[in-house]
Protein backbone atom coordinates (compact mmCIF):
# COMPACT_ATOMS: atom_id res chain seq x y z
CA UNK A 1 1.96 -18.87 7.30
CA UNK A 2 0.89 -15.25 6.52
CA UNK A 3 1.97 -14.40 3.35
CA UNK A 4 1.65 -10.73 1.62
CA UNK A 5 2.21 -10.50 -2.28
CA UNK A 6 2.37 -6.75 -3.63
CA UNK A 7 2.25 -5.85 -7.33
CA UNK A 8 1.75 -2.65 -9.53
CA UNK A 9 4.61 -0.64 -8.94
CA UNK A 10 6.46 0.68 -11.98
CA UNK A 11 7.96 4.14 -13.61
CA UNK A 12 5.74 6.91 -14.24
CA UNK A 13 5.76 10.40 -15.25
CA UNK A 14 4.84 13.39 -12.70
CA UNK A 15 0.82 13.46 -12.47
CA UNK A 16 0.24 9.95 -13.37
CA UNK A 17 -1.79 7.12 -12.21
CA UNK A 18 -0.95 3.54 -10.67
CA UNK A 19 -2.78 0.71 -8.82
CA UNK A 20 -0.77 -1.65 -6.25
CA UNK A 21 -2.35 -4.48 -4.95
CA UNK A 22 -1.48 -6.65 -1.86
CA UNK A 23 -2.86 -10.47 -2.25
CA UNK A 24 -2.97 -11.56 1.13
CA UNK A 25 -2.84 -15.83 2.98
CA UNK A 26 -2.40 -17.39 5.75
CA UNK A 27 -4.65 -15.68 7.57
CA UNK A 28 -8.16 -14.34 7.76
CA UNK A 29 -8.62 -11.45 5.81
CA UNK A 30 -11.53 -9.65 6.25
CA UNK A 31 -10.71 -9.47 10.15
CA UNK A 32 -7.74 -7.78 9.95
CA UNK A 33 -6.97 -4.20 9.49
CA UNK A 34 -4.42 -3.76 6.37
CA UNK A 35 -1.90 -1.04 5.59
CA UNK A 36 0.55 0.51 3.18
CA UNK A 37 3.90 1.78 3.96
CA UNK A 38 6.53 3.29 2.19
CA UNK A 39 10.33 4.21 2.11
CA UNK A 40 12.04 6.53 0.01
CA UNK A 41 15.93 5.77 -0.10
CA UNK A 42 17.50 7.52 2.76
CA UNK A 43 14.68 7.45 4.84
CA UNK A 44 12.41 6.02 7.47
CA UNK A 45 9.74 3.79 6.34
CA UNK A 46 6.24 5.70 7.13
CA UNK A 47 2.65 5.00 7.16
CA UNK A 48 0.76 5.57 3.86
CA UNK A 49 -2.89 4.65 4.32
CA UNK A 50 -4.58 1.93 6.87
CA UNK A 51 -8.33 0.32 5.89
CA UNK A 52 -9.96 -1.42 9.13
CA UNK A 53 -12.21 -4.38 8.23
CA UNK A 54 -15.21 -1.88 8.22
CA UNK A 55 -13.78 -0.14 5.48
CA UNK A 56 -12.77 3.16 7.30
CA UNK A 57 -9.87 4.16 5.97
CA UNK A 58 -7.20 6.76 7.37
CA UNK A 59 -4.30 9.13 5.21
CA UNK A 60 -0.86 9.94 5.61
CA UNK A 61 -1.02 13.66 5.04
CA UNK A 62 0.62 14.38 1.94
CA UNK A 63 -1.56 11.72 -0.10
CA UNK A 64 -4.97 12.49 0.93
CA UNK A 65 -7.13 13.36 -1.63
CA UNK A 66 -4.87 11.54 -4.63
CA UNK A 67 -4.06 8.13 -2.61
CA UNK A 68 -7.25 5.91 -2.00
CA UNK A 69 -6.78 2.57 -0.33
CA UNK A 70 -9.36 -0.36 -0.45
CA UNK A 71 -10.23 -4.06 -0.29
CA UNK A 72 -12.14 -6.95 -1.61
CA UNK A 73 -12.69 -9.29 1.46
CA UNK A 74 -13.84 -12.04 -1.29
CA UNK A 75 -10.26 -11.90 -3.16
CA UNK A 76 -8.10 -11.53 -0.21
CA UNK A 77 -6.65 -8.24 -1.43
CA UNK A 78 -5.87 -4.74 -0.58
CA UNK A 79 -5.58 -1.97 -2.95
CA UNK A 80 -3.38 1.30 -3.22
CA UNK A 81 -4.92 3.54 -6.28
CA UNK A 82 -2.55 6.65 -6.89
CA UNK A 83 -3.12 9.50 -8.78
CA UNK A 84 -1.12 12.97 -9.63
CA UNK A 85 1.68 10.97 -8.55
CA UNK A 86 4.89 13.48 -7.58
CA UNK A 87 8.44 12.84 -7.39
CA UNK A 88 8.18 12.69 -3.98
CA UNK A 89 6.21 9.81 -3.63
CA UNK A 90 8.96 7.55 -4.94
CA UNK A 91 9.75 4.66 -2.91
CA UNK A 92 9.37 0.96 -2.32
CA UNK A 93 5.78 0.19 -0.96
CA UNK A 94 5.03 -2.44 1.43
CA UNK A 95 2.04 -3.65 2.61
CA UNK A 96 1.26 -4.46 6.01
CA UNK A 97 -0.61 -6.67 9.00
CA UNK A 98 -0.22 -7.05 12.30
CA UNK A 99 -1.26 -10.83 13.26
CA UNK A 100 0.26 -11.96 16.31
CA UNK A 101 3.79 -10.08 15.00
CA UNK A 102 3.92 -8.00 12.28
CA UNK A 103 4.09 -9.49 8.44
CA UNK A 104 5.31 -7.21 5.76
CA UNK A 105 5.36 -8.12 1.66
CA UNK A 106 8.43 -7.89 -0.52
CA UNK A 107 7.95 -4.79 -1.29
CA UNK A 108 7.09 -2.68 -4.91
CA UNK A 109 9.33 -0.22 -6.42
CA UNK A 110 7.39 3.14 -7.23
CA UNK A 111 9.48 5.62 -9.40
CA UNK A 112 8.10 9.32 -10.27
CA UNK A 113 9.79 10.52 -12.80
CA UNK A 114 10.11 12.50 -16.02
């Protein structure tokens, strides 16, 4: 069955760096276009970033140009690299596929803080 594995979330200070990544099974990979989501506490979850199996690669708003979201078709994994990370951005991150019904991981805590 399709199984989604995220890591890489943690604590960090305002304007910091981190690197989730999504180990994907189940399924094939490179086929499929893959997606982060997030939810803040109190909130809906939204759309981060979305990489089709060309590589194109779309942007939530607010993270463009300090999110960047990629993939290694030969490890089966999906990547979410952060930078000048903001309180804002704290939330659990999931990451996503749609194959046959939607599949979502367990989720990684993200925490901005000072």
């Amino acid at each position: 069955q399709v199984q989604l594995v995220e890591s890489g979330g943690g604590l960090v200070q305002p304007g910091g760096s981190l690197n989730l990544s999504c180990v994907a099974s189940g399924f094939i990979f490179k086929y499929r276009p893959m997606s982060w989501y997030r939810q803040a506490p109190g909130k809906e979850r939204e759309l981060v970033a979305t990489i089709n199996p060309y590589s194109q690669t779309k942007y939530e708003d607010s993270v463009k140009g300090r999110f960047t979201i990629s993939r290694d078709n030969d490890r089966d994994t999906v990547y979410l690299q952060m930078n000048n990370l903001k309180p804002e951005d704290t939330a659990v991150y999931y990451c996503y596929v749609r194959r046959d019904i939607e599949h979502w991981g367990q989720g990684t805590q993200v925490t901005v803080s000072s």
